[in-house]
Protein backbone atom coordinates (compact mmCIF):
# COMPACT_ATOMS: atom_id res chain seq x y z
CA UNK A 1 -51.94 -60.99 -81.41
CA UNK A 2 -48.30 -60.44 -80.74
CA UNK A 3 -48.38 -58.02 -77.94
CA UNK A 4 -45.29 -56.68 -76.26
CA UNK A 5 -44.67 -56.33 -72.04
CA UNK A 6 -43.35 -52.62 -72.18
CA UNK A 7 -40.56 -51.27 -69.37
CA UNK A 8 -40.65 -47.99 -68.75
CA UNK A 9 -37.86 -47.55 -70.82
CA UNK A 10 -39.51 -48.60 -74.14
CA UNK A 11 -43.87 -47.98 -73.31
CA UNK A 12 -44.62 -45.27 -75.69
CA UNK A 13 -44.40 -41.79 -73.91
CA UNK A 14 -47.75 -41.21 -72.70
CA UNK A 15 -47.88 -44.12 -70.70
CA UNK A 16 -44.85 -43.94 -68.90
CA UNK A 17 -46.37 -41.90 -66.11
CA UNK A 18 -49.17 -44.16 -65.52
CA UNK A 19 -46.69 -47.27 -65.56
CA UNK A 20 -44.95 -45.21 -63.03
CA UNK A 21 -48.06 -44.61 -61.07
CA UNK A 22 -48.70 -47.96 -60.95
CA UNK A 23 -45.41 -49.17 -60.00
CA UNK A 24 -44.66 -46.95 -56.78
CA UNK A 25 -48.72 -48.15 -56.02
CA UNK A 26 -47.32 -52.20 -56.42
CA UNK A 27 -43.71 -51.61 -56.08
CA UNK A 28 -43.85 -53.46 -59.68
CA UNK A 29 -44.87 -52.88 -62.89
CA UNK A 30 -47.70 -56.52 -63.72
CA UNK A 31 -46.99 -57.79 -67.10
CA UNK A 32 -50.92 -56.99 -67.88
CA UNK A 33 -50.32 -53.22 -67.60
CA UNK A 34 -47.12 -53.22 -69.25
CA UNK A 35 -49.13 -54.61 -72.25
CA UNK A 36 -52.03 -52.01 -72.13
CA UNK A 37 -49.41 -49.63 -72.25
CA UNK A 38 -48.92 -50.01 -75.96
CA UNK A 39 -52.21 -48.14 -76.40
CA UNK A 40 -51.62 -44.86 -73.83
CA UNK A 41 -55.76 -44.56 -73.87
CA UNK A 42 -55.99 -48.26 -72.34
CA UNK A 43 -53.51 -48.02 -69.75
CA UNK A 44 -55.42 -44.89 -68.72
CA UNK A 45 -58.33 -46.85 -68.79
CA UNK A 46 -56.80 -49.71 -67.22
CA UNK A 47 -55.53 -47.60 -63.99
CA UNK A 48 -58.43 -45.43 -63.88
CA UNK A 49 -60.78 -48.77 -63.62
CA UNK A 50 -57.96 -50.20 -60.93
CA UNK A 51 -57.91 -47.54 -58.58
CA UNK A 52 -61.60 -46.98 -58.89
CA UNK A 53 -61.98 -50.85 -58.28
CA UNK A 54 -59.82 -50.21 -54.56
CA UNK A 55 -61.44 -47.20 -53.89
CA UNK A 56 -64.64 -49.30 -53.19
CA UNK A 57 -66.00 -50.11 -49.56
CA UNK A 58 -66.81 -53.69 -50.94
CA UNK A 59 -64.74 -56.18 -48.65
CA UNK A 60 -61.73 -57.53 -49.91
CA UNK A 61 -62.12 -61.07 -50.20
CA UNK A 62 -65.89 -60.19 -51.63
CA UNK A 63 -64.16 -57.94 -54.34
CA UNK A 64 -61.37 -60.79 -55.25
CA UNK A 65 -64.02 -63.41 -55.24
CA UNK A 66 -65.71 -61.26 -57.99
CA UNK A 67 -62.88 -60.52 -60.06
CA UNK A 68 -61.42 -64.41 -59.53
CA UNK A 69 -64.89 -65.66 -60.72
CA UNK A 70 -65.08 -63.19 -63.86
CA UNK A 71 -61.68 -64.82 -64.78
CA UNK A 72 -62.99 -68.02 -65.03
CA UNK A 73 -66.21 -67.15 -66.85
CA UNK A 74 -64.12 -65.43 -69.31
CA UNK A 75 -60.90 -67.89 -69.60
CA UNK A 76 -58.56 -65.09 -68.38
CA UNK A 77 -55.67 -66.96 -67.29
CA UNK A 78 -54.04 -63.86 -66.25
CA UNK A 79 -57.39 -62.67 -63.73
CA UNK A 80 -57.72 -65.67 -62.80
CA UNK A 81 -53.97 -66.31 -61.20
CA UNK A 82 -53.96 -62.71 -59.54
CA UNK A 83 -57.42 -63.39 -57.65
CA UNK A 84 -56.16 -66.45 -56.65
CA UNK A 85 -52.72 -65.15 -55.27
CA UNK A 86 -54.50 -62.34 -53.45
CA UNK A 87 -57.23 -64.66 -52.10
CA UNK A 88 -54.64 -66.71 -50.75
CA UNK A 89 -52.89 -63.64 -49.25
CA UNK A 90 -56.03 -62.26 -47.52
CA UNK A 91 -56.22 -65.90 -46.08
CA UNK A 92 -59.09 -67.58 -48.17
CA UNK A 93 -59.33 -71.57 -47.69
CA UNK A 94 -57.46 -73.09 -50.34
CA UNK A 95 -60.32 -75.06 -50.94
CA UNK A 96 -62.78 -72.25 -51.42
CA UNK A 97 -60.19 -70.80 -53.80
CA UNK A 98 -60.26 -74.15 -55.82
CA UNK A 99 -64.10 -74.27 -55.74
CA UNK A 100 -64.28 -70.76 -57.85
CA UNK A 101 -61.09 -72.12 -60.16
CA UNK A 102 -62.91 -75.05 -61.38
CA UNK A 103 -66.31 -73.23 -62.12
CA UNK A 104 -67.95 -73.93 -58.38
CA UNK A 105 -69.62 -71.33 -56.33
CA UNK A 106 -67.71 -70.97 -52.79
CA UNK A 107 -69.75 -72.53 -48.99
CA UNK A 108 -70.05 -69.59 -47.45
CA UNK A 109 -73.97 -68.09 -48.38
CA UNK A 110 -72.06 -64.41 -49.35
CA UNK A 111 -69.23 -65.75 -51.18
CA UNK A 112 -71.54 -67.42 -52.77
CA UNK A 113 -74.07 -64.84 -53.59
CA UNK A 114 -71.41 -62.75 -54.87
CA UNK A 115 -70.14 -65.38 -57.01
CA UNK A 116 -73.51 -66.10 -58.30
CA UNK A 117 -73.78 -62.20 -59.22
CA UNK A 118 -70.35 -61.96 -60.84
CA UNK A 119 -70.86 -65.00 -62.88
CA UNK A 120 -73.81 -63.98 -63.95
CA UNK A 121 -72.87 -60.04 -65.02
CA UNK A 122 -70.14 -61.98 -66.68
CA UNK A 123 -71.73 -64.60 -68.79
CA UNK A 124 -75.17 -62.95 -69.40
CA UNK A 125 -73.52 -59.46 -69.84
CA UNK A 126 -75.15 -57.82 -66.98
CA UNK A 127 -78.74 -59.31 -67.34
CA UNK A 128 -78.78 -60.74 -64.27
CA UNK A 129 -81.93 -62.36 -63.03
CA UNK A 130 -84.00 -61.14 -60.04
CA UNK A 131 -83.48 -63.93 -57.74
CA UNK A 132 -79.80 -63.37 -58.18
CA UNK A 133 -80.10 -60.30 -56.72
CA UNK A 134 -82.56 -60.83 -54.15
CA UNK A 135 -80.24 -63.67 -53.02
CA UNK A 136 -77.69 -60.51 -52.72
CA UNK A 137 -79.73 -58.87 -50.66
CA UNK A 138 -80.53 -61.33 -48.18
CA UNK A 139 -76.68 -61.84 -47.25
CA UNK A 140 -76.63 -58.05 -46.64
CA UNK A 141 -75.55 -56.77 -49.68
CA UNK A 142 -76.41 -53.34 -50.39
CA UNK A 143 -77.24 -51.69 -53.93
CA UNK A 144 -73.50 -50.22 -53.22
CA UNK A 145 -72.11 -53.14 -52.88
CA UNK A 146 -73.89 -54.82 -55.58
CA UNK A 147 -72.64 -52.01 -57.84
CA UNK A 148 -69.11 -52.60 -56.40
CA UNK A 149 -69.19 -56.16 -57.84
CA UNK A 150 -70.41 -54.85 -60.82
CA UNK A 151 -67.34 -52.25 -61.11
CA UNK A 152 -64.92 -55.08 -60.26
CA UNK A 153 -66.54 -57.53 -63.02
CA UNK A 154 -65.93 -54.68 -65.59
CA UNK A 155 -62.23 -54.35 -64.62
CA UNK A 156 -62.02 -58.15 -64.92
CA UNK A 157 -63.77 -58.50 -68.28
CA UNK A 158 -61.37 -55.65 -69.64
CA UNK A 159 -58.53 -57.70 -68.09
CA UNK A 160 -59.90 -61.13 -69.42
CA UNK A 161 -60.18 -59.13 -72.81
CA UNK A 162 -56.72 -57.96 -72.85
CA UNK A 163 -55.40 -61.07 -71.76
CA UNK A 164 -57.26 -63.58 -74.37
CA UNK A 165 -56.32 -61.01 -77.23
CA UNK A 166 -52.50 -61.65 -75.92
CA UNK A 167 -53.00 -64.80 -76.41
CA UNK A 168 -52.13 -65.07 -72.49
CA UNK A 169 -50.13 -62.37 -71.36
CA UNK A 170 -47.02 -64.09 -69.60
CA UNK A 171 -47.61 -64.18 -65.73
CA UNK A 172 -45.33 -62.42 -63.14
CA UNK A 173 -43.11 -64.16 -60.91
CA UNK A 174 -45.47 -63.67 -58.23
CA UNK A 175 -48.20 -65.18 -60.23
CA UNK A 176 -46.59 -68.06 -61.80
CA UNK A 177 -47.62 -70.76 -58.90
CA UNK A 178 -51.68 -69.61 -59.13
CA UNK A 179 -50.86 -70.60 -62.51
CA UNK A 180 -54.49 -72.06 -64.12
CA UNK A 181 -55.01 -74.72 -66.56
């Protein structure tokens, strides 16, 4: 589908406020919103389900590990090259960030119990099994944070969606060298 990157200029109306919002938030306006912004209900959508997403407790690298693991599960090229730049910018290995890219769960027993649990809401649509969970819970996880993942794996899937109905929305300049596949 031939989906257009809206400017503030052109985005229909009703979603110029929210591509505002979003802009004095980043200090940018991603390519991703700029295409929800075609439909004034998704961007809402979109940047009510982003600033829920940061509003969490869940730590930061836990939260992009989720979103970065949704993007592979679901081929969002898109997801997966903004995880990637921001686990790189909160200091993730390189190597752990690679693991996730190519379908791997991370080393460390969290990273990988979240991974596990994102992967799993992802490709099994939320059924995910009991041991998955109880693996959760032995790194320390609590039902809020388990939830958190769960928020950030619906943000991703919407994003993934978005993204694979684009066709591949074109990446930002800040996103073009976590470029994937």
């Amino acid at each position: 589908m031939n989906l257009t990157i809206h400017t503030l200029d052109d985005a229909p109306a009703e979603s110029r406020p929210v591509l505002a919002g979003i802009a004095a938030d980043l200090g940018l306006v991603p390519n991703l919103a700029a295409v929800a912004a075609a439909s004034p209900p998704l961007l809402n959508g979109f940047d009510g389900l982003r600033r829920a997403v940061a509003a969490t407790k869940l730590d930061p690298v836990l939260r992009e590990m989720a979103g970065l693991t949704v993007g592979v599960a679901v081929d969002n090229h898109y997801g997966v090259a903004f995880h990637s730049t921001m686990l790189a910018n909160l200091g993730v290995d390189e190597a752990q960030i690679e693991l996730i890219r190519n379908g791997a769960a991370p080393t460390a027993v969290t990273h990988a119990a979240v991974h596990a649990l994102a992967n799993e809401v992802a490709v099994n649509r939320g059924k995910v099994a009991e041991a998955t969970l109880s693996r959760a819970a032995a790194t320390g996880l609590s039902a809020e944070d388990v939830l958190d993942v769960v928020l950030e794996c619906v943000f991703a899937g919407m994003v993934g969606v978005i993204d694979n109905l684009a066709g591949h929305v074109a990446l930002d300049g800040f996103l073009a060298p976590r470029a994937w596949r």
